[in-house]
N, C-alpha and C. Protein backbone atom coordinates (compact mmCIF):
# COMPACT_ATOMS: atom_id res chain seq x y z
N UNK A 1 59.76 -31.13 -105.52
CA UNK A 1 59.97 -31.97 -106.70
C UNK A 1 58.65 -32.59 -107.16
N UNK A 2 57.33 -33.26 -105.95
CA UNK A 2 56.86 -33.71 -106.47
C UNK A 2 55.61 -32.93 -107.25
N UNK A 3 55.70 -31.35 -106.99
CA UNK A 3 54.74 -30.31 -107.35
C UNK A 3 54.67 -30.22 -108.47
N UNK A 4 56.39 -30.33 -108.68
CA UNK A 4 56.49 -29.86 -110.40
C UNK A 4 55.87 -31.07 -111.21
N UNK A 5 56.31 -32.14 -110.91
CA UNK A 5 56.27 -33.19 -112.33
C UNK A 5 54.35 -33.43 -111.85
N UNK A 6 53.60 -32.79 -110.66
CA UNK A 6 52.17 -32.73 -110.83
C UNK A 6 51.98 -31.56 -112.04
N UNK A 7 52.43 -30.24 -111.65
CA UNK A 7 52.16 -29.27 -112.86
C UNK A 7 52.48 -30.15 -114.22
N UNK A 8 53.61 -30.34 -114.34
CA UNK A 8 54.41 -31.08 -115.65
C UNK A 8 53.35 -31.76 -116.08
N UNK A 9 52.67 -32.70 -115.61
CA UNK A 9 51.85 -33.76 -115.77
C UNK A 9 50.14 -32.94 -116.51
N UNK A 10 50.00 -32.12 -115.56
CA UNK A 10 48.80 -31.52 -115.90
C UNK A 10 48.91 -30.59 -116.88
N UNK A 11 50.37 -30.16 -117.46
CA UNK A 11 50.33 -29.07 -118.58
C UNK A 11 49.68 -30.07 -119.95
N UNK A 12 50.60 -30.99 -119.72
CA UNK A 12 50.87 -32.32 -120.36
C UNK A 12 49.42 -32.87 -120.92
N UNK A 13 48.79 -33.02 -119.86
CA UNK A 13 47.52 -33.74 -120.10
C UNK A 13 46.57 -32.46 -120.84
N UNK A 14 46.92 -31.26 -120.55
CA UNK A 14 46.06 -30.05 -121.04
C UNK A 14 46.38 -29.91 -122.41
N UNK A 15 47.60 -29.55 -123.03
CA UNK A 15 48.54 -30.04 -124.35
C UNK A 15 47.63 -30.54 -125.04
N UNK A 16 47.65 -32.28 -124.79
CA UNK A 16 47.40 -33.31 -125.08
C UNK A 16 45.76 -33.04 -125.83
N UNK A 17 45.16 -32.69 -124.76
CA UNK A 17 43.73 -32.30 -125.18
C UNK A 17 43.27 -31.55 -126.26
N UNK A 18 44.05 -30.91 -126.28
CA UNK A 18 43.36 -29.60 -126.63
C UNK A 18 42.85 -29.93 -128.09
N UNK A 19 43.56 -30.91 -129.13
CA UNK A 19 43.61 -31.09 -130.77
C UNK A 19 42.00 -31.49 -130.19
N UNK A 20 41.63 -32.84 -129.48
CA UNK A 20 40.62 -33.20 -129.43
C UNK A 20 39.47 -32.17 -129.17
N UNK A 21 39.62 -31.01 -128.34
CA UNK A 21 38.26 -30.05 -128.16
C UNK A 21 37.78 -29.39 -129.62
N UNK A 22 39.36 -29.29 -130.27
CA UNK A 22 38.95 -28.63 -131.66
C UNK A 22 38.41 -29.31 -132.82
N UNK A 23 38.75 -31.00 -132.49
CA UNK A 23 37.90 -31.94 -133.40
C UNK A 23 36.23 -31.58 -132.86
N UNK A 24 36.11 -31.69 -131.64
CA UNK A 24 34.71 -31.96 -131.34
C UNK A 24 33.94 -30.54 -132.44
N UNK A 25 34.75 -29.53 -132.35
CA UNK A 25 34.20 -28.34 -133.20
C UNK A 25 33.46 -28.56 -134.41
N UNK A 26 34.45 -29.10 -134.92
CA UNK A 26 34.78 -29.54 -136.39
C UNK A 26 33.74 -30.73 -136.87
N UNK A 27 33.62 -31.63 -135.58
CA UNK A 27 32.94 -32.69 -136.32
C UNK A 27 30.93 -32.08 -136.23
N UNK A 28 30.79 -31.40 -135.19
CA UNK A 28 30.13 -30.42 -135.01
C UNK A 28 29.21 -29.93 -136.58
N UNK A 29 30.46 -29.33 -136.30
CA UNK A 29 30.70 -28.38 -137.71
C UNK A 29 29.68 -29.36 -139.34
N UNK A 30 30.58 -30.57 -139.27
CA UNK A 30 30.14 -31.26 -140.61
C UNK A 30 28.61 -31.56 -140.47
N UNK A 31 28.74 -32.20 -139.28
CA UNK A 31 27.08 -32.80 -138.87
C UNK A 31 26.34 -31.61 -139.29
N UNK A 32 26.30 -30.68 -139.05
CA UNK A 32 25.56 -29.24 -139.26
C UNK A 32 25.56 -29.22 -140.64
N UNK A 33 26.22 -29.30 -141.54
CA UNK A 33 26.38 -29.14 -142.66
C UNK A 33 25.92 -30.33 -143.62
N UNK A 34 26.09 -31.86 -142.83
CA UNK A 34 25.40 -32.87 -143.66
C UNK A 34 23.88 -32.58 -143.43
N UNK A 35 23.26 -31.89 -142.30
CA UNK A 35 22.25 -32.20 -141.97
C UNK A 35 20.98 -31.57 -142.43
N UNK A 36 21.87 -30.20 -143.13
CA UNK A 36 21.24 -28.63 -143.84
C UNK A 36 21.20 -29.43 -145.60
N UNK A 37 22.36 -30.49 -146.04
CA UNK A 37 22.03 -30.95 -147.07
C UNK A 37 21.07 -31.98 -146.87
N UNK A 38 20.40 -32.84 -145.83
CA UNK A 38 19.70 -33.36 -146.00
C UNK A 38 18.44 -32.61 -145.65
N UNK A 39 18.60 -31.58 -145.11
CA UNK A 39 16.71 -31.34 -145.34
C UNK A 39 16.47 -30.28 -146.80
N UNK A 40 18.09 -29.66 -147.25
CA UNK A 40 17.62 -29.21 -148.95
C UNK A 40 17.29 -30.01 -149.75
N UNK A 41 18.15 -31.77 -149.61
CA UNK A 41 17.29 -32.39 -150.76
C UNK A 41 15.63 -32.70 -150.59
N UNK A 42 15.39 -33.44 -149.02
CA UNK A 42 14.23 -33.61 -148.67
C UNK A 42 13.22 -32.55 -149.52
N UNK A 43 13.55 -31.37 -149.34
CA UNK A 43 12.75 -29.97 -149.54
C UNK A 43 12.57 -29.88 -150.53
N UNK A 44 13.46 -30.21 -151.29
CA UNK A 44 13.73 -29.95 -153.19
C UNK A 44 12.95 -31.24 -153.65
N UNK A 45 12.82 -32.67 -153.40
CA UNK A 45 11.77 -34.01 -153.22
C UNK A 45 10.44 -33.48 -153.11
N UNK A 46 9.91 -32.86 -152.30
CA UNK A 46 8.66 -32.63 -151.45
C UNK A 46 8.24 -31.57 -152.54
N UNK A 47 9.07 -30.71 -152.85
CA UNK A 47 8.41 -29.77 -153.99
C UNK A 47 8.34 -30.10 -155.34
N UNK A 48 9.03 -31.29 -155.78
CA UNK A 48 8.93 -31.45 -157.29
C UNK A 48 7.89 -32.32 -157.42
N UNK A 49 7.22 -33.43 -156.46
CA UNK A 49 6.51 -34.17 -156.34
C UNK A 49 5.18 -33.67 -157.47
């Protein structure tokens, strides 16, 4: 009895996780993408100067 509600518990907690590993992707993701717009404007600044 007490095996299962350990599995139960750990499916549970694995479940639980998982939305969060795919945020970390995602937020990943934006940072990468705010960070490519900040060195095009920088770049596009530096050349019109």
């Amino acid at each position: 009895m007490r095996k299962n509600i350990s599995i139960a518990l750990t499916l549970l907690v694995l479940i639980g996780m998982a939305p969060l590993l795919g945020a970390c992707n995602t937020t990943a993701g934006a940072g990468r993408d705010i960070s490519d717009a900040g060195h095009t404007i920088t770049h596009d600044a530096n050349t019109t100067r």
